[in-house]
C-alpha atoms as a PDB file:
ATOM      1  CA  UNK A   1       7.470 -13.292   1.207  1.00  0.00           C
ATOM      2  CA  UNK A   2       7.903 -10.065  -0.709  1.00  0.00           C
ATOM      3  CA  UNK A   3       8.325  -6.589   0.073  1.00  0.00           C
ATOM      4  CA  UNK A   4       7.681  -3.698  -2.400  1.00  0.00           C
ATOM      5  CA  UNK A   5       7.727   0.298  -1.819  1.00  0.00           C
ATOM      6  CA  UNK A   6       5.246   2.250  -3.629  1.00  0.00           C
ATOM      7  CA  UNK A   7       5.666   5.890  -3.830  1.00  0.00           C
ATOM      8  CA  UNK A   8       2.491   8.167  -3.134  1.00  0.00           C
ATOM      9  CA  UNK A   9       2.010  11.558  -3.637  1.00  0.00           C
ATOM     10  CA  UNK A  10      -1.451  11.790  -2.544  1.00  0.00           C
ATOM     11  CA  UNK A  11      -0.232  10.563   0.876  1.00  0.00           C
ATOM     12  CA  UNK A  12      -0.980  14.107   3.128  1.00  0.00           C
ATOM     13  CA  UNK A  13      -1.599  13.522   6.730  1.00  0.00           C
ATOM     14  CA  UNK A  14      -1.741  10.476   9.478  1.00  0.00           C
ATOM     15  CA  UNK A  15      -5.712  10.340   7.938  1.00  0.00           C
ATOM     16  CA  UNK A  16      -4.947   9.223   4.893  1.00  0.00           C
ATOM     17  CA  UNK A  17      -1.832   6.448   6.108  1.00  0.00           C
ATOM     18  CA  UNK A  18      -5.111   5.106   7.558  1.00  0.00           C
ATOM     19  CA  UNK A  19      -7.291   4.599   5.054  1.00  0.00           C
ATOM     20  CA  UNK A  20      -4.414   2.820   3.147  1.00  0.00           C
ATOM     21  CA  UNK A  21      -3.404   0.099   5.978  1.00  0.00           C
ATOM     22  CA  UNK A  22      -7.331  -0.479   6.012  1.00  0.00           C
ATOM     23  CA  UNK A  23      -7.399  -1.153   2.633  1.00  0.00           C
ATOM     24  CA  UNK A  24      -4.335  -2.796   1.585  1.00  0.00           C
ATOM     25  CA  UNK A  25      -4.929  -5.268   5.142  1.00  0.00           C
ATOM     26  CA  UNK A  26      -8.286  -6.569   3.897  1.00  0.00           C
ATOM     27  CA  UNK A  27      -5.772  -7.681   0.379  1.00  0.00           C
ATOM     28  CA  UNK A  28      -5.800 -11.657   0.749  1.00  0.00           C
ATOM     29  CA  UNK A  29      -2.074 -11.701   1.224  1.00  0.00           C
ATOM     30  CA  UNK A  30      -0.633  -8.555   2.655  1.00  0.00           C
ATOM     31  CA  UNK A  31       1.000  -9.203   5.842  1.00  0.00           C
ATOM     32  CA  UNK A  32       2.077  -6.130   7.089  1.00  0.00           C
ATOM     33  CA  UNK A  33       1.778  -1.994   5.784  1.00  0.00           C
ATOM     34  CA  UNK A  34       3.912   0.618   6.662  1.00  0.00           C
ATOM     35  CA  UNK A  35       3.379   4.075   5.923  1.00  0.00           C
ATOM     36  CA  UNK A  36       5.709   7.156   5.852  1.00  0.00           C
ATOM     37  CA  UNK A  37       3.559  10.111   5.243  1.00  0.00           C
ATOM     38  CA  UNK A  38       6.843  12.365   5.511  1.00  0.00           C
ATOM     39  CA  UNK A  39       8.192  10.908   2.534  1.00  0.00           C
ATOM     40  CA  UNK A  40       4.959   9.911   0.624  1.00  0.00           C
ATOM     41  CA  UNK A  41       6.101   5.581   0.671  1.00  0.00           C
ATOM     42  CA  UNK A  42       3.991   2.941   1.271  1.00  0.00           C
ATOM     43  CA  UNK A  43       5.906  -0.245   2.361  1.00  0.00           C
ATOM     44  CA  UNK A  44       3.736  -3.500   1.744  1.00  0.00           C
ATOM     45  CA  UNK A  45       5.070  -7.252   2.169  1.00  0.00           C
ATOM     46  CA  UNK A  46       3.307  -9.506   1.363  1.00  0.00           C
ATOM     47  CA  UNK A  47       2.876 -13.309  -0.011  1.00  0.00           C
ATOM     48  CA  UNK A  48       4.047 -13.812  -3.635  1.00  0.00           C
ATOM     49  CA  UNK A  49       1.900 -16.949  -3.957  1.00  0.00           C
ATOM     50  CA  UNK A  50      -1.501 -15.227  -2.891  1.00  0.00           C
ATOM     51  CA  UNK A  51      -1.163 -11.412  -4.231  1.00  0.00           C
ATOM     52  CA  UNK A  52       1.222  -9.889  -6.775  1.00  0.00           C
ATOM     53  CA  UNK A  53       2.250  -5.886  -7.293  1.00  0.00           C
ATOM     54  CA  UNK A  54      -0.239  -4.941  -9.808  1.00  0.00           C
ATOM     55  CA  UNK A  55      -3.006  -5.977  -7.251  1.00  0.00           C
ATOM     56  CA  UNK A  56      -1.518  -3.738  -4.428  1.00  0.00           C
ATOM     57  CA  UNK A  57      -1.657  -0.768  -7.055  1.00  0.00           C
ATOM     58  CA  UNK A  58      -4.749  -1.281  -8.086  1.00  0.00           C
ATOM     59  CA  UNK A  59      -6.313  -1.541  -4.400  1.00  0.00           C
ATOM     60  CA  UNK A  60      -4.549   1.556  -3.521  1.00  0.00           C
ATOM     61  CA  UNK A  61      -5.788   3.267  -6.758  1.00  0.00           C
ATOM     62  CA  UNK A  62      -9.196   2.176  -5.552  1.00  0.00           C
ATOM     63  CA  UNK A  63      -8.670   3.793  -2.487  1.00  0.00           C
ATOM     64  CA  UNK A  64      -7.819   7.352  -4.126  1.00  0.00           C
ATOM     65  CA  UNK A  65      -4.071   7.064  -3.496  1.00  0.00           C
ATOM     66  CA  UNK A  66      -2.538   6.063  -7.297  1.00  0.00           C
ATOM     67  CA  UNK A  67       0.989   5.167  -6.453  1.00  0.00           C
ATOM     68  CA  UNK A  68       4.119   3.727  -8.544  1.00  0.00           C
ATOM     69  CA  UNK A  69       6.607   0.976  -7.331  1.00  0.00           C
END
């Protein structure tokens, strides 16, 4: 297991940490998603075997939140 914070500065309200545990659970591998819309982080661990970092970025670009490890 692996656990990566992404920073997020389209992150504004409890809306939008929402949309991005919806979207980063349906990623085959993410186990759990925690977001702190005070600070703009997205916390995501997930399974090194199944999913990798780029993936997470790219589903959370696809969601209209473009974030940075």
């Amino acid at each position: 297991m692996a656990s990566q914070t992404y920073t997020c500065p389209a992150i504004h309200c409890e809306g939008c940490a929402g949309s991005i545990s919806r979207s980063l659970g349906k990623l085959r591998g993410v186990t759990a998603v925690e977001v702190a819309v005070a600070t703009k982080a997205v916390t995501v661990q997930y399974d090194e075997a199944v999913t990798d970092g780029a993936a997470i970025t790219a589903r959370l670009a696809a969601a209209g939140f473009p974030a940075e490890p």
